[in-house]
C-alpha atoms as a PDB file:
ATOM      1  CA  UNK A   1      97.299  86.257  92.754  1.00  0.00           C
ATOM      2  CA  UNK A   2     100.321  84.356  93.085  1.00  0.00           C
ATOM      3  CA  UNK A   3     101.743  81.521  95.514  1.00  0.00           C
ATOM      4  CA  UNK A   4     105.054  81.868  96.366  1.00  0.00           C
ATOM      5  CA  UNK A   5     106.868  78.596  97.372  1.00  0.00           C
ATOM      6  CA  UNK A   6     110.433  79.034  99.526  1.00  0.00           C
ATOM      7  CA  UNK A   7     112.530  76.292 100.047  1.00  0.00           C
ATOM      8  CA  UNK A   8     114.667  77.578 102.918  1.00  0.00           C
ATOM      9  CA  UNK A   9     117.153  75.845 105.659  1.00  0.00           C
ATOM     10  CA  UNK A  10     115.442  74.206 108.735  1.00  0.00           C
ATOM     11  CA  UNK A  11     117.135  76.661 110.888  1.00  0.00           C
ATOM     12  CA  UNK A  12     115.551  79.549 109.582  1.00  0.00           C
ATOM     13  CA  UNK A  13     112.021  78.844 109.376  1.00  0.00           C
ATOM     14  CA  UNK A  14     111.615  81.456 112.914  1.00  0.00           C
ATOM     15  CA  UNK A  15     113.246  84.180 111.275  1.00  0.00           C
ATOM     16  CA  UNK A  16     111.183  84.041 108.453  1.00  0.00           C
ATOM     17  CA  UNK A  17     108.188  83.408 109.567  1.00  0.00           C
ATOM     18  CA  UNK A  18     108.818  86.397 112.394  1.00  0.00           C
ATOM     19  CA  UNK A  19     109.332  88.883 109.240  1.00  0.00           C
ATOM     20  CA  UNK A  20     106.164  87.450 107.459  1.00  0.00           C
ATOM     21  CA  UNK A  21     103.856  88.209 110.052  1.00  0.00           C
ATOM     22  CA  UNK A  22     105.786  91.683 110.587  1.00  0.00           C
ATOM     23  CA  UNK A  23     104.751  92.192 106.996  1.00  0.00           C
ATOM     24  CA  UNK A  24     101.180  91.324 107.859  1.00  0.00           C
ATOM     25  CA  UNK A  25     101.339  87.503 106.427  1.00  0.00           C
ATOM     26  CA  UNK A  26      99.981  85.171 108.374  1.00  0.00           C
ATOM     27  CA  UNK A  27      98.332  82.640 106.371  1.00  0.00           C
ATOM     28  CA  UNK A  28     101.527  79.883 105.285  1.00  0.00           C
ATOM     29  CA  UNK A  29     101.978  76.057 104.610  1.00  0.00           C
ATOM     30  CA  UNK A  30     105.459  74.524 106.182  1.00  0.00           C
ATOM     31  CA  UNK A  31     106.769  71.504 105.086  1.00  0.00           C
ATOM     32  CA  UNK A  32     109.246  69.552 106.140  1.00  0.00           C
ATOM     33  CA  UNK A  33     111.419  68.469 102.633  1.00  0.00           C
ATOM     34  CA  UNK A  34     114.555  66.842 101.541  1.00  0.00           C
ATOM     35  CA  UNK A  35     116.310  67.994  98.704  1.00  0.00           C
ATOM     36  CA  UNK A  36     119.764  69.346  97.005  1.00  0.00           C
ATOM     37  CA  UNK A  37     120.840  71.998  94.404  1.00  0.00           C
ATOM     38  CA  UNK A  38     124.701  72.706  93.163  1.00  0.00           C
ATOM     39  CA  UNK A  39     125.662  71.392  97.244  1.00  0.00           C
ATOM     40  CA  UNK A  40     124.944  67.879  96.174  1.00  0.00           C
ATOM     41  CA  UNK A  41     124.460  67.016  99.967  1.00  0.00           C
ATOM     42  CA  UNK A  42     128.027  65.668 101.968  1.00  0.00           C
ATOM     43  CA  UNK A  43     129.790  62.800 103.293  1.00  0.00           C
ATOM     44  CA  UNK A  44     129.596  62.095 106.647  1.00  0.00           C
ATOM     45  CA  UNK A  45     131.503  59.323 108.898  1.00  0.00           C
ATOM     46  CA  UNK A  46     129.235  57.115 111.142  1.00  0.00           C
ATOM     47  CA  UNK A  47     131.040  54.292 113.367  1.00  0.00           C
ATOM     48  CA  UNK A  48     134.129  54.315 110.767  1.00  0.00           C
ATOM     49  CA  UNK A  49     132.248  54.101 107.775  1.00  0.00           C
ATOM     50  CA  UNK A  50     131.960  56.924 105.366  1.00  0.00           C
ATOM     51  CA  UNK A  51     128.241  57.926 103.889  1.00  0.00           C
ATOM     52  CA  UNK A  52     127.049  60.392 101.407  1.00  0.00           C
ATOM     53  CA  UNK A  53     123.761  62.007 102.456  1.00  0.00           C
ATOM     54  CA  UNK A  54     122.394  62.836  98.937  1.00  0.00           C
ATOM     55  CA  UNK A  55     119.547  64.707 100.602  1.00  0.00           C
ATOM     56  CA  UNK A  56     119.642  67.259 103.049  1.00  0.00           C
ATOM     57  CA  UNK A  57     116.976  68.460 105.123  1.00  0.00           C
ATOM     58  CA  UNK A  58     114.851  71.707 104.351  1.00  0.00           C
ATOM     59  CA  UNK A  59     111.530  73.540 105.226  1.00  0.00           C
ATOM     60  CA  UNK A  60     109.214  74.664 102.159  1.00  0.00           C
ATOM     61  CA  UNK A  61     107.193  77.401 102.578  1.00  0.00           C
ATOM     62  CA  UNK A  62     104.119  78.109 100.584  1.00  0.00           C
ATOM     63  CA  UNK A  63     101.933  80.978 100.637  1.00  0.00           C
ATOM     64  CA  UNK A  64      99.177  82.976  98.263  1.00  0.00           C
ATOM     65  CA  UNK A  65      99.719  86.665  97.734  1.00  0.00           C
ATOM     66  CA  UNK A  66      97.630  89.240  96.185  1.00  0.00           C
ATOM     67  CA  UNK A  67     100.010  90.722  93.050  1.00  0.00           C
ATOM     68  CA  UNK A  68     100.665  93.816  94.659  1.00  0.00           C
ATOM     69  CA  UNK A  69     102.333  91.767  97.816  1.00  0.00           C
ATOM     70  CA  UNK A  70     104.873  89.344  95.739  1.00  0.00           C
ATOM     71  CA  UNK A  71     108.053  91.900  95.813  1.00  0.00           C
ATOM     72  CA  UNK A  72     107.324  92.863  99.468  1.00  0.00           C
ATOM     73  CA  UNK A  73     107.425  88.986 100.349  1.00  0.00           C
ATOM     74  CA  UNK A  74     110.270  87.821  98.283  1.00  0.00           C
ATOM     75  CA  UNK A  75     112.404  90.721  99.741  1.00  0.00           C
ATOM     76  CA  UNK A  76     111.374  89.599 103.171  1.00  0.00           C
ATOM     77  CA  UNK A  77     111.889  86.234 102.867  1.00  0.00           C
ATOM     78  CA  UNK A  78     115.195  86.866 100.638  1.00  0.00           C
ATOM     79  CA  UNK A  79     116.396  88.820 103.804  1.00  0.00           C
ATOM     80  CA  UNK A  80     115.284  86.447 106.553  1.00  0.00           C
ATOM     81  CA  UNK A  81     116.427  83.617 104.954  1.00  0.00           C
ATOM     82  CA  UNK A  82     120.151  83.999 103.999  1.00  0.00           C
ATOM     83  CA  UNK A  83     123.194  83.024 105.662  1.00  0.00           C
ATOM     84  CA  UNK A  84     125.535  83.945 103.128  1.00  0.00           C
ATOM     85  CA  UNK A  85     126.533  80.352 102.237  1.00  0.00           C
ATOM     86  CA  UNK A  86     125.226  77.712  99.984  1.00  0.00           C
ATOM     87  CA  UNK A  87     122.141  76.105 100.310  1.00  0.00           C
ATOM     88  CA  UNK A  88     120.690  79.224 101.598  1.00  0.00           C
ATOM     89  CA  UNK A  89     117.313  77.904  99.441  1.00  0.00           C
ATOM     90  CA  UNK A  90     115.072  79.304  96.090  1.00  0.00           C
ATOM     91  CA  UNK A  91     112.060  81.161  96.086  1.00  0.00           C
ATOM     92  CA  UNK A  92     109.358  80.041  93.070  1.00  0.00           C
ATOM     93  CA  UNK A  93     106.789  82.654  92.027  1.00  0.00           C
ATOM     94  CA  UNK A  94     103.405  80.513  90.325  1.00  0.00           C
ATOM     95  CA  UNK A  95     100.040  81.779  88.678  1.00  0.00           C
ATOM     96  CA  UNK A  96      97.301  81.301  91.273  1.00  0.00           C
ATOM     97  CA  UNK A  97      93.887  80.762  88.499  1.00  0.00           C
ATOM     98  CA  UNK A  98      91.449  80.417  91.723  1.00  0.00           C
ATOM     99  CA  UNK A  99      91.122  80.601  95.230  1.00  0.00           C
ATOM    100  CA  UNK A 100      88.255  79.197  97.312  1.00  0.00           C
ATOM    101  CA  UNK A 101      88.008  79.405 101.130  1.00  0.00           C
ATOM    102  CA  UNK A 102      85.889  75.540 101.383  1.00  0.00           C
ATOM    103  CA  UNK A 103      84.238  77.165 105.179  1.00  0.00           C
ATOM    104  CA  UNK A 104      82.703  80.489 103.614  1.00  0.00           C
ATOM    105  CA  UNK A 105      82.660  79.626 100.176  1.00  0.00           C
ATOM    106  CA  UNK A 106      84.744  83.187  99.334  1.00  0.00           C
ATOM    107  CA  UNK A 107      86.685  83.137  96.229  1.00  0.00           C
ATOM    108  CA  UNK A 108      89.769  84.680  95.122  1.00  0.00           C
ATOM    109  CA  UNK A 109      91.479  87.700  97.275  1.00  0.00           C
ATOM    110  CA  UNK A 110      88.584  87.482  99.547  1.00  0.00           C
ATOM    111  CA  UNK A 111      89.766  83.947 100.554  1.00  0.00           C
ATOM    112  CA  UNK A 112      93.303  84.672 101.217  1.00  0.00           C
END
């Protein structure tokens, strides 16, 4: 198993969450985040006086996926997600060790 985490523009969180289910995901964790990469965030003028906003806003995604799933859901959220222009967003694969659904007790793939 692996979760996949997706840090993605605000904007796009319907689009991507549209394809997931499409795909047959339907079990994800949004976030609301603030964050920059190589954009480094932008200035912005507010009643004459100049500000940087270091941080922009973003949505994380996070989501557990059986092995065979994690191409299938990269590519879909790859696709959904870009604009073309920076700060599009990353996608992080991580080992998943154990899963355990706390209603049922189920473990592992059954709990996902």
């Amino acid at each position: 198993m692996k979760k996949i985490e997706a840090i993605i523009k605000p904007f796009k969180l319907d689009d991507v969450k549209e394809a997931l289910f499409e795909i047959g995901i339907s079990g994800i964790t949004v976030s609301e985040v603030k964050g920059h990469g190589r954009q480094q965030g932008h200035t912005e003028l507010y009643r004459g006086a100049e500000y940087v906003v270091d941080f922009l806003p973003k949505v994380k995604i996070e989501l557990v996926v059986k092995e065979e799933d994690v191409e299938r859901v990269i590519e879909t959220i790859s696709k959904s997600a870009r604009t073309g222009k920076i700060g599009d967003g990353k996608i992080f694969v991580l080992p998943v060790e154990k899963v355990i659904r706390i209603r049922t007790g189920e473990e592992d793939e059954e709990a996902i």
